[in-house]
Protein backbone atom coordinates (compact mmCIF):
# COMPACT_ATOMS: atom_id res chain seq x y z
CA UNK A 1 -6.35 -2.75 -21.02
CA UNK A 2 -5.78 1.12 -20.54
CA UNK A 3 -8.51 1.15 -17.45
CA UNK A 4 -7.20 -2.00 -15.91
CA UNK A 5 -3.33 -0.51 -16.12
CA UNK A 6 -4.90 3.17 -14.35
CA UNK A 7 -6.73 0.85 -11.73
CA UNK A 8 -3.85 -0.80 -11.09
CA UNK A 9 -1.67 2.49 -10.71
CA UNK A 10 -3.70 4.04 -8.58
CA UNK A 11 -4.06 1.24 -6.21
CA UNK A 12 0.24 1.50 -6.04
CA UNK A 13 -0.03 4.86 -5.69
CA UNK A 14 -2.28 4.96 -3.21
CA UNK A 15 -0.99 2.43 -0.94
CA UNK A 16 2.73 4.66 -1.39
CA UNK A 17 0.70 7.69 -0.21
CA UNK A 18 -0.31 5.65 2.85
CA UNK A 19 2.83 4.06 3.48
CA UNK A 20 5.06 7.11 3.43
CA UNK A 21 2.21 8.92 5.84
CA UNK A 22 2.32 6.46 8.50
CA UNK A 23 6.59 6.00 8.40
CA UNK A 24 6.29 10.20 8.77
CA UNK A 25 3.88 9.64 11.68
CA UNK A 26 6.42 7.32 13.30
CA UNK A 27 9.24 9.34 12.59
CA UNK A 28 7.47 12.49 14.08
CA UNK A 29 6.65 10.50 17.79
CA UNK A 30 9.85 9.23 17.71
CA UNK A 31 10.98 12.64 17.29
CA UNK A 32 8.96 14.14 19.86
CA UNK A 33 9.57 11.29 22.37
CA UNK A 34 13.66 12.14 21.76
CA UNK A 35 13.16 15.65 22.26
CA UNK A 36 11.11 15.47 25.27
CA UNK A 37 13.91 12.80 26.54
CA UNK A 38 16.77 14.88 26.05
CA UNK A 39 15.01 18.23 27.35
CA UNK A 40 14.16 16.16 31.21
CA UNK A 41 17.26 14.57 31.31
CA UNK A 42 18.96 16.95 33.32
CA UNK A 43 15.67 17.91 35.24
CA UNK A 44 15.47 21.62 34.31
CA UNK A 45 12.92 22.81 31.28
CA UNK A 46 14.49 25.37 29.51
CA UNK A 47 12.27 27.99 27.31
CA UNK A 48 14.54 26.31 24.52
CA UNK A 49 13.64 23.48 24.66
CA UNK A 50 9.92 23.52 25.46
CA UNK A 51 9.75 25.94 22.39
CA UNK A 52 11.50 23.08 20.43
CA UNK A 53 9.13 20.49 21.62
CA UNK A 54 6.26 22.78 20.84
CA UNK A 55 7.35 23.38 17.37
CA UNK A 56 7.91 19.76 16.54
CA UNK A 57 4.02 19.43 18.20
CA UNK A 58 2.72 21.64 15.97
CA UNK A 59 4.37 19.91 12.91
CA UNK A 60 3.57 16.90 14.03
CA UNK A 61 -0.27 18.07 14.14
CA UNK A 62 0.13 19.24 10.37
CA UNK A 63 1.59 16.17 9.25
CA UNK A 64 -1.80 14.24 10.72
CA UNK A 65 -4.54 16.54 8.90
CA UNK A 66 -2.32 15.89 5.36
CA UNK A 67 -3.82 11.79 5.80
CA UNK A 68 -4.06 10.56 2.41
CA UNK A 69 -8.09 9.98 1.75
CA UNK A 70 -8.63 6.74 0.21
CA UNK A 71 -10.89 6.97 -2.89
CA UNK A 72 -13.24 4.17 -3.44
């Protein structure tokens, strides 16, 4: 009973892991996107905002190397 509750658990736990990854992914494109937007809206690039687009890059590029690993 003890294994089949674990197995069970780590299947839930496992699919939260992937589910709150990919809603980050999503929220960090839609982030970028919005940025990048707003910063050519007026049709000048200041070094404000392409530093604040680079930065939110570079997050975004951590956020995809934390991918939960699924564990057979």
């Amino acid at each position: 009973m003890n294994n089949q509750q674990s197995s069970v658990d780590s299947a839930f736990f496992g699919s939260l892991k992937n589910s709150i990854w990919l809603i980050g992914t999503s929220s960090w494109l839609f982030g970028i996107t919005d940025r990048s937007i707003a910063s050519l809206a007026d049709g000048k690039l200041s070094a404000l905002d392409l530093v604040q687009i680079l930065t939110a890059s570079l997050f975004f590029v951590g956020w995809l190397f934390l991918k939960p690993v699924s564990r057979a």
